[in-house]
Each structure stands twice: as structure tokens, then as C-alpha cells.
N, C-alpha and C. Protein backbone atom coordinates (compact mmCIF):
# COMPACT_ATOMS: atom_id res chain seq x y z
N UNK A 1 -22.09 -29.01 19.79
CA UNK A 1 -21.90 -27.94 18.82
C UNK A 1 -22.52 -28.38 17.50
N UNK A 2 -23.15 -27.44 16.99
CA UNK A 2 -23.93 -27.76 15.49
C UNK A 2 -22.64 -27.91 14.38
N UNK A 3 -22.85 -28.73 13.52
CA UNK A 3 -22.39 -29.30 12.23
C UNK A 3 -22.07 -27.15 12.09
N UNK A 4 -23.09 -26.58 11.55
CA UNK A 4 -22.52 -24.70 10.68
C UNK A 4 -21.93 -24.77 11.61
N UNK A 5 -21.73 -24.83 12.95
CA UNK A 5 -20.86 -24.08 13.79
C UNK A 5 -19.74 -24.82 13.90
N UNK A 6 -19.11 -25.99 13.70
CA UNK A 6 -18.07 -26.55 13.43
C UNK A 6 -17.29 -26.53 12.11
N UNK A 7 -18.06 -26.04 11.39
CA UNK A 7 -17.51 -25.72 9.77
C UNK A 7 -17.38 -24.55 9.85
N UNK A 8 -18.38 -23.50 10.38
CA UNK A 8 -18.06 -21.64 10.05
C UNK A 8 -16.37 -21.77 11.41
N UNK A 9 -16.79 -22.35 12.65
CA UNK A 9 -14.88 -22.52 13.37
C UNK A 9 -13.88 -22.79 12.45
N UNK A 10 -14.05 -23.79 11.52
CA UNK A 10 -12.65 -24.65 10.80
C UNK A 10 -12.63 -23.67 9.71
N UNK A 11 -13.42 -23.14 9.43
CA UNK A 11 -12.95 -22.09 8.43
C UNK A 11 -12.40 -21.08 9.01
N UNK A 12 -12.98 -20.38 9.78
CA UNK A 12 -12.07 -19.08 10.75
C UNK A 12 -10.92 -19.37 10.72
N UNK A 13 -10.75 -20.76 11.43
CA UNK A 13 -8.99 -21.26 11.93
C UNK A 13 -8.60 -21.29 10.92
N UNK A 14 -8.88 -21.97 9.44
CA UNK A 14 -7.95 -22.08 8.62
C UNK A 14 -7.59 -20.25 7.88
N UNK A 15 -8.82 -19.55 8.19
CA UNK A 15 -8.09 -18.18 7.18
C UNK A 15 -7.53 -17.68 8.53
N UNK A 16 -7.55 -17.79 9.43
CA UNK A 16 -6.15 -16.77 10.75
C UNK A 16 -5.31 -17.33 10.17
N UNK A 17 -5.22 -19.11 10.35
CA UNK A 17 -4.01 -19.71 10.48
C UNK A 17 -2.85 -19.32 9.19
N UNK A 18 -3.61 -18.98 8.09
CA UNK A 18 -2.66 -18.48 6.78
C UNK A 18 -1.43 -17.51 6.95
N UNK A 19 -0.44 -17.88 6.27
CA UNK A 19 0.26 -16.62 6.08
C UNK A 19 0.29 -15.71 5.43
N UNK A 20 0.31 -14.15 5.80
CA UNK A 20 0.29 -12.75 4.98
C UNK A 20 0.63 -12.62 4.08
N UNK A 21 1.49 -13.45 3.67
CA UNK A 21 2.08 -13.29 2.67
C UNK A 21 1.48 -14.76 1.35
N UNK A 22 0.49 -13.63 0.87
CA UNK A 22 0.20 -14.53 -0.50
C UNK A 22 0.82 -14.53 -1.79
N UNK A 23 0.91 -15.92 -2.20
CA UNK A 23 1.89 -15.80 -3.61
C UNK A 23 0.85 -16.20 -4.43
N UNK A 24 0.79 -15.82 -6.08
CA UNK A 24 0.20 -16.51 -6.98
C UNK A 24 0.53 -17.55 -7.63
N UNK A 25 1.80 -17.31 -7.46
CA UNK A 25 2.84 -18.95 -8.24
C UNK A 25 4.17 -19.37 -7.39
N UNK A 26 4.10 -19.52 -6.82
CA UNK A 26 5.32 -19.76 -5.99
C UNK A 26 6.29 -20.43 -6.74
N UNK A 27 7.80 -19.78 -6.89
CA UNK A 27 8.80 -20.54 -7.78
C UNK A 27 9.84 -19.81 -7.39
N UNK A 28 10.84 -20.26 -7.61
CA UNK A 28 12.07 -19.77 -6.74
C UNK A 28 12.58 -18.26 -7.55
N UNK A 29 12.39 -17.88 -8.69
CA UNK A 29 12.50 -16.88 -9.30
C UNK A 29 11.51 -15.92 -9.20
N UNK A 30 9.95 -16.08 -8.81
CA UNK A 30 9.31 -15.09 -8.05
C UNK A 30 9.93 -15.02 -6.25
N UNK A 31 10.34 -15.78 -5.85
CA UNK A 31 10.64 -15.46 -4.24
C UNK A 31 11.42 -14.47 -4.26
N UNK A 32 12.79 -14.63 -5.14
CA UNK A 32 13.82 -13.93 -5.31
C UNK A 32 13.82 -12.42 -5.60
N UNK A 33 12.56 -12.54 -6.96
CA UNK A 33 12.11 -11.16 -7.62
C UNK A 33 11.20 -10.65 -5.85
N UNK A 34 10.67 -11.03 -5.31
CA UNK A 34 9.87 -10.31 -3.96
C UNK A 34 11.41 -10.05 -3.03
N UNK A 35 11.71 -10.94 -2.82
CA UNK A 35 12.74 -10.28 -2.27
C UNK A 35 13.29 -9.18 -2.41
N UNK A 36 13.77 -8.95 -3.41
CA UNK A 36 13.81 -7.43 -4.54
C UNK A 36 13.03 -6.43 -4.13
N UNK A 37 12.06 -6.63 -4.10
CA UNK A 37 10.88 -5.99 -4.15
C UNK A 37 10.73 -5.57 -2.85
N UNK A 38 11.16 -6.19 -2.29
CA UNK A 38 10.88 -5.98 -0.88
C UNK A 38 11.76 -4.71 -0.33
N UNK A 39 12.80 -5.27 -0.74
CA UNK A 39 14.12 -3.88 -0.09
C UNK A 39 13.77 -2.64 -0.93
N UNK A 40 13.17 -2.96 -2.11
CA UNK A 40 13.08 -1.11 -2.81
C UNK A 40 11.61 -0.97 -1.80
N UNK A 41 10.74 -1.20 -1.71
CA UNK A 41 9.92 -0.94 -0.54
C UNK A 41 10.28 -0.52 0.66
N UNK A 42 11.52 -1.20 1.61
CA UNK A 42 11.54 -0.39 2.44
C UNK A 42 12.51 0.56 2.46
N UNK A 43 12.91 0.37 1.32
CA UNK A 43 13.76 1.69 1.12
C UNK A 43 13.01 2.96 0.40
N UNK A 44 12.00 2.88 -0.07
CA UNK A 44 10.98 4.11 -0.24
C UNK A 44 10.35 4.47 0.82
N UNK A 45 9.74 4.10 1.68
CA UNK A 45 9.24 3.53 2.83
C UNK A 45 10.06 4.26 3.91
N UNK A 46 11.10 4.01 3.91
CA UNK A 46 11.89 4.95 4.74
C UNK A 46 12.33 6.22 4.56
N UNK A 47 13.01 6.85 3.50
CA UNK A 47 13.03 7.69 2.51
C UNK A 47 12.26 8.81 2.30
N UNK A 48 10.62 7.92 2.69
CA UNK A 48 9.31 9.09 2.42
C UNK A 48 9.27 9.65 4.00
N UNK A 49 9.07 7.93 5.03
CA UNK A 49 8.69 9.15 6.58
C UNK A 49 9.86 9.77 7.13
N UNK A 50 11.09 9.37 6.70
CA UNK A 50 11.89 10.50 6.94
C UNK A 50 11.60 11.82 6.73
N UNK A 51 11.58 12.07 5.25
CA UNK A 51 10.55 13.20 4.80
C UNK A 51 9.48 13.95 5.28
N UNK A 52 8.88 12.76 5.82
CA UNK A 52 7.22 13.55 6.04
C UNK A 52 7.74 13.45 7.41
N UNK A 53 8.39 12.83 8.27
CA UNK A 53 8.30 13.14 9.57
C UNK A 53 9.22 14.71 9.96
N UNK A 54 10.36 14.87 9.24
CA UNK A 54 11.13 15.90 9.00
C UNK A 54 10.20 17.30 9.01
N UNK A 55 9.87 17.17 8.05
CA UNK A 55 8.34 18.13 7.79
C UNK A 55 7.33 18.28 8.88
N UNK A 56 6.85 17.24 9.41
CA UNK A 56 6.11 17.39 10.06
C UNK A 56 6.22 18.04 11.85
N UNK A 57 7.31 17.72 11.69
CA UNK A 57 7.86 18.24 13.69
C UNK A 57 8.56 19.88 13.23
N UNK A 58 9.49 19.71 11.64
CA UNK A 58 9.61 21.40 12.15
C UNK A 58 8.84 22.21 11.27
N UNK A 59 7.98 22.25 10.67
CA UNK A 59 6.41 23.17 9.91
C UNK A 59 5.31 22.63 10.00
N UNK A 60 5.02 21.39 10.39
CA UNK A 60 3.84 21.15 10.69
C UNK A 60 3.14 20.03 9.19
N UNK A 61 2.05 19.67 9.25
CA UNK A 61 0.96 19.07 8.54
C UNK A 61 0.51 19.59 7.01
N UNK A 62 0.64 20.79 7.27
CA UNK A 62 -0.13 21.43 5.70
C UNK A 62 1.22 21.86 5.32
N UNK A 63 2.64 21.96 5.53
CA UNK A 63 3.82 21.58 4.84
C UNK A 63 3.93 20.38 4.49
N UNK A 64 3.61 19.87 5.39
CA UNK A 64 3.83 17.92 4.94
C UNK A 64 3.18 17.69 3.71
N UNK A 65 1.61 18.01 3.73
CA UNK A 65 0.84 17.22 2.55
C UNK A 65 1.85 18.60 0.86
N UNK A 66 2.51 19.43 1.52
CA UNK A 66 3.16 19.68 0.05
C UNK A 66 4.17 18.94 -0.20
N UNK A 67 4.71 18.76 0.39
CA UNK A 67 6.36 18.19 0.63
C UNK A 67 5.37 16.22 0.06
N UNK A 68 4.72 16.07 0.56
CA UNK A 68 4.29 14.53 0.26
C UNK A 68 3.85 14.89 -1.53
N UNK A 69 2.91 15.77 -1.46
CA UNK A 69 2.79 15.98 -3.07
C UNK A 69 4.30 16.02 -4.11
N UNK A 70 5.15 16.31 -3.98
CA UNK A 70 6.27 16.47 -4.83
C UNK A 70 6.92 15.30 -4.55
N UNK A 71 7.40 14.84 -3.15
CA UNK A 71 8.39 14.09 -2.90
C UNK A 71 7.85 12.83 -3.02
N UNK A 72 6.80 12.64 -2.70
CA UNK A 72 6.41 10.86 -2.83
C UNK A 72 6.96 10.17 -3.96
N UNK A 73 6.04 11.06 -5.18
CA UNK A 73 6.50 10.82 -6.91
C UNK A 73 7.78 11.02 -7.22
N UNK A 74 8.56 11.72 -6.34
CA UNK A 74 10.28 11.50 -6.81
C UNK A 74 10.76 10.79 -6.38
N UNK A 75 10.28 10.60 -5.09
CA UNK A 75 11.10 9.43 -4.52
C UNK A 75 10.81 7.92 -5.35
N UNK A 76 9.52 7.79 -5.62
CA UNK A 76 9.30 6.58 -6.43
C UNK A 76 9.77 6.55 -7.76
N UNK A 77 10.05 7.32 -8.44
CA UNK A 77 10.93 8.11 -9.81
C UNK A 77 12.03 7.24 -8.82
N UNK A 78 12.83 7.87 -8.22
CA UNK A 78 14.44 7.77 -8.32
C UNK A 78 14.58 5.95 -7.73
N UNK A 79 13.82 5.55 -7.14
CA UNK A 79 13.53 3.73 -7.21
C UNK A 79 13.65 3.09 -7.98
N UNK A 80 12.74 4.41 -8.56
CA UNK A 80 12.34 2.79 -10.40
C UNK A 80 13.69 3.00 -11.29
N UNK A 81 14.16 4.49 -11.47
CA UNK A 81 15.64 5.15 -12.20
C UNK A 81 16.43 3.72 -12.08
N UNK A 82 16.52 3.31 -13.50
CA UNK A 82 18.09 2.12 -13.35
C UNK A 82 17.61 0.63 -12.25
N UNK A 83 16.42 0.74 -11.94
CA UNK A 83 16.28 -0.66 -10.83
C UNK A 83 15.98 -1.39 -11.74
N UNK A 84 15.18 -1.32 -12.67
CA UNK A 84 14.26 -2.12 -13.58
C UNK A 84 12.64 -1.87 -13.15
N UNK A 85 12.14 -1.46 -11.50
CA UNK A 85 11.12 -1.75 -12.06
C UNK A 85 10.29 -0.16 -11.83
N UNK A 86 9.18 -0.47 -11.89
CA UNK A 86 8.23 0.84 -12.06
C UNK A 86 7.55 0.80 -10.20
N UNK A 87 7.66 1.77 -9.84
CA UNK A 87 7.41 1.78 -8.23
C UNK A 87 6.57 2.77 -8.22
N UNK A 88 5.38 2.73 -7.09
CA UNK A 88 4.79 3.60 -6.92
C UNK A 88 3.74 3.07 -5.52
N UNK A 89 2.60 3.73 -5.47
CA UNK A 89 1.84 3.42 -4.48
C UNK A 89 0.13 3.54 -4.71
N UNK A 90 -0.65 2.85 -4.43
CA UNK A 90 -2.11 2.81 -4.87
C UNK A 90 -2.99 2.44 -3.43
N UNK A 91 -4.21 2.91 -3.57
CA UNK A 91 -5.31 3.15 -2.40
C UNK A 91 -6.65 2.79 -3.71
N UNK A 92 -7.29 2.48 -1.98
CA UNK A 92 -9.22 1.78 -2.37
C UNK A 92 -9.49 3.35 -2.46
N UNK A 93 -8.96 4.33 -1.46
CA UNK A 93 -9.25 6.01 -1.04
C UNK A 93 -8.27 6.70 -1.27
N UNK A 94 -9.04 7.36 -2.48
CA UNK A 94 -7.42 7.38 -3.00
C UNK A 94 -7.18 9.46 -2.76
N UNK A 95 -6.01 10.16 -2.73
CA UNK A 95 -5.97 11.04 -2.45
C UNK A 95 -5.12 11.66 -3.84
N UNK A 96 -4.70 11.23 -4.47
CA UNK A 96 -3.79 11.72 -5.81
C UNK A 96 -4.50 10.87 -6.90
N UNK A 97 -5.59 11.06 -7.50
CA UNK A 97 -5.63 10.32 -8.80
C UNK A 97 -4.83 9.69 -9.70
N UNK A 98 -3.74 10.30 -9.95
CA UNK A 98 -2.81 9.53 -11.00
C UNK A 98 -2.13 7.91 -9.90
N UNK A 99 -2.79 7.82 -8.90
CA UNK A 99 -2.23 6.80 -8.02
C UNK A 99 -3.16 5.73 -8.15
N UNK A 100 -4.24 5.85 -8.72
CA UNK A 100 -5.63 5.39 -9.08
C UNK A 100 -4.81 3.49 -8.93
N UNK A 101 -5.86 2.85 -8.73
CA UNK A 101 -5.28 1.13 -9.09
C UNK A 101 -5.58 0.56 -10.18
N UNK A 102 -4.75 -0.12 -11.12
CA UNK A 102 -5.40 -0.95 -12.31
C UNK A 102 -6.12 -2.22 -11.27
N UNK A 103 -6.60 -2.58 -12.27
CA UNK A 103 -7.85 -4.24 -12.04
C UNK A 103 -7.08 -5.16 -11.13
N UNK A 104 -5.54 -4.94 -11.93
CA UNK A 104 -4.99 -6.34 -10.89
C UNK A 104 -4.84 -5.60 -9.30
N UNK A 105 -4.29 -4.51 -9.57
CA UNK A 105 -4.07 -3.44 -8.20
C UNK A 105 -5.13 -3.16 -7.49
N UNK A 106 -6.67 -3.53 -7.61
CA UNK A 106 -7.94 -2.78 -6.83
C UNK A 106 -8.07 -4.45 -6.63
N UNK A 107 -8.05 -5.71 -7.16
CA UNK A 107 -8.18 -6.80 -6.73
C UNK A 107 -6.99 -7.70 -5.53
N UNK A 108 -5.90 -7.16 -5.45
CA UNK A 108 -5.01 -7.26 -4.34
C UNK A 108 -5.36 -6.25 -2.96
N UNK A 109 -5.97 -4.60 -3.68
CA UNK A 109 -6.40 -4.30 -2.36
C UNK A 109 -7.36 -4.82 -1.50
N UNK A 110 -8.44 -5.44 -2.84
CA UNK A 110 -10.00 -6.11 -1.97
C UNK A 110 -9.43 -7.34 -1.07
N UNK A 111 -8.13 -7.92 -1.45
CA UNK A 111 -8.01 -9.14 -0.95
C UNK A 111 -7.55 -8.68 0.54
N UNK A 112 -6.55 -7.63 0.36
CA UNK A 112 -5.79 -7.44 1.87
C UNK A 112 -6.89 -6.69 2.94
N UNK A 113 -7.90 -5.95 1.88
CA UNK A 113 -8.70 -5.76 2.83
C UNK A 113 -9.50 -6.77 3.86
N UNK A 114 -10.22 -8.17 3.11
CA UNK A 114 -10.77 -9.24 3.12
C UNK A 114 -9.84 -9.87 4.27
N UNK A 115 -8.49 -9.63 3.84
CA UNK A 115 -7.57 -10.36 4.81
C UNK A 115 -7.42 -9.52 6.38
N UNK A 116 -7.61 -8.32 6.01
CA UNK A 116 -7.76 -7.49 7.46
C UNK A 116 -8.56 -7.71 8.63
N UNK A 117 -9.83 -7.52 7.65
CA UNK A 117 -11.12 -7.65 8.47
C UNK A 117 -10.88 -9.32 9.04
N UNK A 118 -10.27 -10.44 8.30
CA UNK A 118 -10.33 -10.90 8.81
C UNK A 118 -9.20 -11.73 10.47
N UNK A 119 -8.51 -10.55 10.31
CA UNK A 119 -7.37 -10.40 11.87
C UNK A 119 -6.38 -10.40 11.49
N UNK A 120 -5.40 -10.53 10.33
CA UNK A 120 -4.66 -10.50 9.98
C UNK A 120 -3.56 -9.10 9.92
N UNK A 121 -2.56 -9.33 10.04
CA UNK A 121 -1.66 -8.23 10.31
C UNK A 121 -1.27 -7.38 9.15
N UNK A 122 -1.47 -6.37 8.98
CA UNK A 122 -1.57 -5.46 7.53
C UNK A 122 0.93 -5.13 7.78
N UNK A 123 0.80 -5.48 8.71
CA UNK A 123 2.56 -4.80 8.15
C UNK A 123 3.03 -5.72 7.73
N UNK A 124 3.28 -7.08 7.73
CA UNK A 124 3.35 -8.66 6.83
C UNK A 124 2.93 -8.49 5.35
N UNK A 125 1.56 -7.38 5.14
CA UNK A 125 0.89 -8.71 4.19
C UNK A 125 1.72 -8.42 2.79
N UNK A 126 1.57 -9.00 2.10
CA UNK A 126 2.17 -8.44 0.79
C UNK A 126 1.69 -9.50 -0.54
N UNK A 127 1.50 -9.31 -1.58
CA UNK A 127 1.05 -10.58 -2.94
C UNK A 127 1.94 -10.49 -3.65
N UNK A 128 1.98 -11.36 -4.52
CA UNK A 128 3.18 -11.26 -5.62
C UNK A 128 2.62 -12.45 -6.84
N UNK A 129 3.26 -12.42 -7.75
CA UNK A 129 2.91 -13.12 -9.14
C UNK A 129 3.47 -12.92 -9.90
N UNK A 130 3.98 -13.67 -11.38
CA UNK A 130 4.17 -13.02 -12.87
C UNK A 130 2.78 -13.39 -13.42
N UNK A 131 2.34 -12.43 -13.89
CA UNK A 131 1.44 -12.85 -14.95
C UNK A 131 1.81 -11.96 -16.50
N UNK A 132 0.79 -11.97 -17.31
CA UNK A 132 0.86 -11.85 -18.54
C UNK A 132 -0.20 -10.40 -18.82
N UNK A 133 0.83 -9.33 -19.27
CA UNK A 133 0.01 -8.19 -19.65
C UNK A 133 0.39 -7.67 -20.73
N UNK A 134 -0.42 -7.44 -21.87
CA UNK A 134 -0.23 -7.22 -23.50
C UNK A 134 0.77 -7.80 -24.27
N UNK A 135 0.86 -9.80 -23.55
CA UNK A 135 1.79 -10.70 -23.98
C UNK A 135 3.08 -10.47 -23.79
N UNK A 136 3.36 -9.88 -22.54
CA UNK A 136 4.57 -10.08 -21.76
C UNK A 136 4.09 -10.45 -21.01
N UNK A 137 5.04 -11.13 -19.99
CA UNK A 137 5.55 -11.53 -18.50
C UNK A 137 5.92 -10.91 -17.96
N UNK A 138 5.52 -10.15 -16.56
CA UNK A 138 5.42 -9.11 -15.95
C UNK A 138 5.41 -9.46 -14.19
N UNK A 139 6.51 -9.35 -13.64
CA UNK A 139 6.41 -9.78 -12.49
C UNK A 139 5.61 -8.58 -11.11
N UNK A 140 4.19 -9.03 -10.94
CA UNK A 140 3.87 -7.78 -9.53
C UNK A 140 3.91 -8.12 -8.39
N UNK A 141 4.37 -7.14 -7.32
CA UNK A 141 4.36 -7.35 -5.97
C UNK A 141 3.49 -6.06 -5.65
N UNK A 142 2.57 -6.52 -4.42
CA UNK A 142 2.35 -5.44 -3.57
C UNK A 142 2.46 -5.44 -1.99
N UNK A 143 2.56 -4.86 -1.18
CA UNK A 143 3.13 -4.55 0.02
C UNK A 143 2.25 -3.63 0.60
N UNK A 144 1.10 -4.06 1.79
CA UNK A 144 0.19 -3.15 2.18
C UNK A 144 1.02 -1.94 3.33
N UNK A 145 0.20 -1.18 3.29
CA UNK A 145 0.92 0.22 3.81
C UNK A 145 -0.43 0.08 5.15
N UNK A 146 -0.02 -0.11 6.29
CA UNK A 146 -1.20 0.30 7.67
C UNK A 146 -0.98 1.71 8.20
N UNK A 147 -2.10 2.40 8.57
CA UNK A 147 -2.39 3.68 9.13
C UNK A 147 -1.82 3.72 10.50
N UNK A 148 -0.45 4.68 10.22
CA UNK A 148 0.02 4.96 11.51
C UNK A 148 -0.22 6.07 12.13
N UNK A 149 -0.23 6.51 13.58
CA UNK A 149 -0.25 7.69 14.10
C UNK A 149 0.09 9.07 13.49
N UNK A 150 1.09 8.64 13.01
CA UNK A 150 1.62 10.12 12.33
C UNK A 150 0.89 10.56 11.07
N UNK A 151 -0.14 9.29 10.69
CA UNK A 151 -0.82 9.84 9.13
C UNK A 151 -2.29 10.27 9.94
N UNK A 152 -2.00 10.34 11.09
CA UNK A 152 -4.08 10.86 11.05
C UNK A 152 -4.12 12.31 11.22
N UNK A 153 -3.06 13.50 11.18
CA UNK A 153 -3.05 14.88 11.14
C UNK A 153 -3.35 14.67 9.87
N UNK A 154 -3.28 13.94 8.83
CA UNK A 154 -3.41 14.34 7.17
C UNK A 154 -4.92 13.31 6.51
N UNK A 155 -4.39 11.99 7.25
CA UNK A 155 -5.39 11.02 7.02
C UNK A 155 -6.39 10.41 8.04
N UNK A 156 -7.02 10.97 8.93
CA UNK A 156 -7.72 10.50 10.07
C UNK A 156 -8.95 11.15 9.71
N UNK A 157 -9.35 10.62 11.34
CA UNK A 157 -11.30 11.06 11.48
C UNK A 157 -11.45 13.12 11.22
N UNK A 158 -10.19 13.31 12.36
CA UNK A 158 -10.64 14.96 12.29
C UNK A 158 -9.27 15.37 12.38
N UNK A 159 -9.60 15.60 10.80
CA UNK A 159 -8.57 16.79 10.07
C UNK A 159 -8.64 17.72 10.51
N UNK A 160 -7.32 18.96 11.00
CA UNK A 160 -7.82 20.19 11.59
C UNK A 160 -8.01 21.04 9.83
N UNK A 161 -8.71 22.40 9.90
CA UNK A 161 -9.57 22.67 8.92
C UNK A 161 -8.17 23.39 8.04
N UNK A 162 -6.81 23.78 8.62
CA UNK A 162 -5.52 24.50 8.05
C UNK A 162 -5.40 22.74 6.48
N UNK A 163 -5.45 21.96 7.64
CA UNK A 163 -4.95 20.68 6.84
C UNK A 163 -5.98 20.53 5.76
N UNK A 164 -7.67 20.78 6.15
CA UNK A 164 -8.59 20.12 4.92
C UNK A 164 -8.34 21.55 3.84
N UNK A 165 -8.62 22.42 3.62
CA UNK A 165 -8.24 23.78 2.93
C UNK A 165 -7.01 23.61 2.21
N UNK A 166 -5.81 23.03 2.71
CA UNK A 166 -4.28 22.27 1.75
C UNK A 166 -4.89 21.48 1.25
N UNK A 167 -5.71 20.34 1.55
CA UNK A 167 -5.84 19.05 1.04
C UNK A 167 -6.93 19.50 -0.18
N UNK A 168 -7.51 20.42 0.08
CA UNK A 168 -9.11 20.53 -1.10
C UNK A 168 -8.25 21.36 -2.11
N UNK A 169 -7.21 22.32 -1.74
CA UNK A 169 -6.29 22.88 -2.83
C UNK A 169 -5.19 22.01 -3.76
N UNK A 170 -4.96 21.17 -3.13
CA UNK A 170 -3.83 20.19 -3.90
C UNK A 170 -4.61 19.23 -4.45
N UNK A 171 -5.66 18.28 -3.46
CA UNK A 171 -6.37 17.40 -4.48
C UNK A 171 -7.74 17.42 -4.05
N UNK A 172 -8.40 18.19 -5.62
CA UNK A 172 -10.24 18.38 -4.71
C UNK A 172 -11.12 17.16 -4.52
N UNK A 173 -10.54 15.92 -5.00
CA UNK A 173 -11.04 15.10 -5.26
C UNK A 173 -10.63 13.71 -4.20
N UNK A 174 -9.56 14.58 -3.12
CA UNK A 174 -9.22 13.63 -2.38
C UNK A 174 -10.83 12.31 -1.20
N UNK A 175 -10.28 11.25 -0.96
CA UNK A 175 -11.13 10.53 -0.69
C UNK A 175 -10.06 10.15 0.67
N UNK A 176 -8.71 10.45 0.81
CA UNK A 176 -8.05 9.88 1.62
C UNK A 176 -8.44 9.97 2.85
N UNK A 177 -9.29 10.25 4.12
CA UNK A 177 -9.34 10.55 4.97
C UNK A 177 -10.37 9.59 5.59
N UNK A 178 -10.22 9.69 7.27
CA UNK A 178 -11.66 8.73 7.65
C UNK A 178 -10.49 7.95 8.84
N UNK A 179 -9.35 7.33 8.32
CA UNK A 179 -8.73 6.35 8.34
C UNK A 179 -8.61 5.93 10.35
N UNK A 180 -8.40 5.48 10.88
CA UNK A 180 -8.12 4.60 12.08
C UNK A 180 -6.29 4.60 12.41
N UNK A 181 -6.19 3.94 13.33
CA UNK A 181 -4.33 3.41 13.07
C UNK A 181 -4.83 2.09 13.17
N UNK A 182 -3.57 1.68 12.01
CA UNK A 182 -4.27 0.35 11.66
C UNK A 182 -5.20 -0.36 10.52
N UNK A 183 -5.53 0.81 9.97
CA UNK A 183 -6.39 0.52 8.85
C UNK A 183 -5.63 0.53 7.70
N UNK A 184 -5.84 -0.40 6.36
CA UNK A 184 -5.62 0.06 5.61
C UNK A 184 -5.24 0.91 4.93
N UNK A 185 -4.36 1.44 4.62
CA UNK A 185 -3.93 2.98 3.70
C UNK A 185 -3.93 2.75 2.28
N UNK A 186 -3.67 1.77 2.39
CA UNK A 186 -2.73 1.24 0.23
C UNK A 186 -1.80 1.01 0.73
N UNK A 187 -1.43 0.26 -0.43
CA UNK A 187 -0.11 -0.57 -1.05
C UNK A 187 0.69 0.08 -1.87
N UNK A 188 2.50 -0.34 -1.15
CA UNK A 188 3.03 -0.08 -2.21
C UNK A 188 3.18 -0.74 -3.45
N UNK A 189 3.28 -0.93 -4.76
CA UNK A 189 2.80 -1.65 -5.80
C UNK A 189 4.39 -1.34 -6.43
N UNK A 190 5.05 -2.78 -7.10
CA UNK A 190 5.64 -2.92 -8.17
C UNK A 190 5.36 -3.30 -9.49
N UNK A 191 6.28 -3.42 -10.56
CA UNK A 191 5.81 -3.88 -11.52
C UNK A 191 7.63 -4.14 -12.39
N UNK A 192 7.59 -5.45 -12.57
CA UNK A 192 9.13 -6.01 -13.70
C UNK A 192 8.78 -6.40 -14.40
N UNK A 193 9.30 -5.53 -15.98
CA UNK A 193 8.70 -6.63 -17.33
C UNK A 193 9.89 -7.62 -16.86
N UNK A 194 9.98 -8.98 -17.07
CA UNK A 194 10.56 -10.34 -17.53
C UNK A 194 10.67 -10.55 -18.71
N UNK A 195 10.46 -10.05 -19.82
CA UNK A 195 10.98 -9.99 -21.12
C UNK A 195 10.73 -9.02 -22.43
């Protein structure tokens, strides 16, 4: 075996072998704060496909994407209400603009993407950190969201045309669609000031 081909192997093995879960600082008060983070995630998370699945078996798809337009943003409203932190959700394709990603948020998606392509399991992955934004300490987590079956009537290859006609009326600017099961969707994204 050639020398590149024993180095491009040991590299493969070492990025599978990683775990999904990347930290930026590992310290027992960020584990704790993800931990956190974690349960208001799957408690939005659950909350929403209740919702959208509710919707979706008794009116169908182009009820859903209304019911997802109102309810997503309340449901992430009534998370952040009294938790401390600010909850919401962000995409590379994005379908609601105001969901748009800041710098740190479009550089965690490039990573999980990076981490996809390279075999890694998108329902694991998640990042976390405090860093420093307009001289606070600001603790973020994100939590990738994978394309399930039930999102390709809204988010897949072939939208039926009831669904694209809702989707070009609610957001003309949507990009959300295309998607696989399994692919990437976005992350749910936190954010805790620390002081």
C-alpha cells in the first residue's frame, strides 16, 4: 500500500472514529448547560411533530406548512418564555428568512454538513461552546435536525403542485426543498447569555 494511501486510510478512520458530538471547550458547566439544552430540544422537537403530524394525517400537507408557519415560532417563543434561553431553528436552505443563520450558526451547519458527508450520524450530532458576543459570555448549542419521511410532502424532490402554490404563497423565497431522508434539514440552535 502507498505511503497517500495509508495516510488518506488513517485519516478516514480517525474522522468516522470521532464522536458527534463536538464541543468547543469542554468544562463541566458547558456539559451541564448542553444538557439543558438538550431537553428544551427535545421537547420542541416533540411538541412541533406532534403538531405537524396531527395536521398532516387529518388535512393534509398544505395545512401543515400553515400550521408549521405559526406554530413553529410559538412553540420556540413558549421554550425560550422564563427558560433563559432564546430557541429557535436555522438551515443552509432556508424556507422562513427570519430563520436565516448568524456566522457562528452557518459555520456549525458547514461543519455538520462536512461531518455528514463524511458518514456520520446527523440524529447524535450536536456543537456547543461559550464564547464571547458584544463582550458577553454567551453559551451556544446546536442540535442537527435529519430529513425524515414525513418532511418530503413539504421538503423533498417532488412536491405535489397544492403544496408548491402554499409554499410560494407563505414564503416566495423558500429554498427548502430538494431534500433526501437523511439529509440535512438544520439545526435546532440555542443561545444563554452567562452574564
Amino acid at each position: 500500500m502507498c505511503t497517500k494511501c495509508i495516510i488518506r486510510a488513517a485519516i478516514i478512520a480517525a474522522i468516522t472514529m470521532t464522536t458527534s458530538t463536538q464541543v468547543g471547550h469542554a468544562t463541566p458547566a458547558n456539559d451541564a448547560l448542553a444538557a439543558e439544552a438538550r431537553g428544551i430540544v427535545k421537547s420542541f422537537a416533540t411538541d412541533l411533530k406532534q403538531t405537524l403530524v396531527k395536521t398532516m394525517k387529518g388535512e393534509g400537507p398544505v395545512a401543515a406548512i400553515a400550521v408549521c408557519n405559526v406554530a413553529a415560532p410559538e412553540i420556540a417563543e413558549e421554550k425560550s418564555t422564563g427558560s433563559g434561553w432564546k430557541v429557535g431553528r436555522t438551515s443552509a436552505k432556508l424556507r422562513n428568512a427570519e430563520n436565516a443563520p448568524d456566522t457562528w450558526e452557518a459555520k456549525v451547519l458547514a461543519m455538520f454538513a462536512t461531518k455528514k458527508a463524511a458518514g456520520e450520524d446527523l440524529k447524535t450530532m450536536q456543537f456547543y461552546e461559550t464564547v464571547e458576543e458584544n463582550g458577553k459570555k454567551t453559551f451556544r448549542y446546536m442540535k442537527a435536525i435529519p430529513v425524515g419521511k414525513g418532511c418530503l410532502a413539504c421538503h423533498g424532490e417532488n412536491v405535489k403542485d397544492p403544496v408548491k402554490a402554499s409554499l410560494k404563497n407563505l414564503y416566495p423565497q423558500d429554498t427548502a426543498t430538494g431534500f433526501k431522508v437523511g439529509d440535512l434539514r438544520g439545526a435546532f440552535t440555542l443561545t444563554k447569555p452567562l452574564n
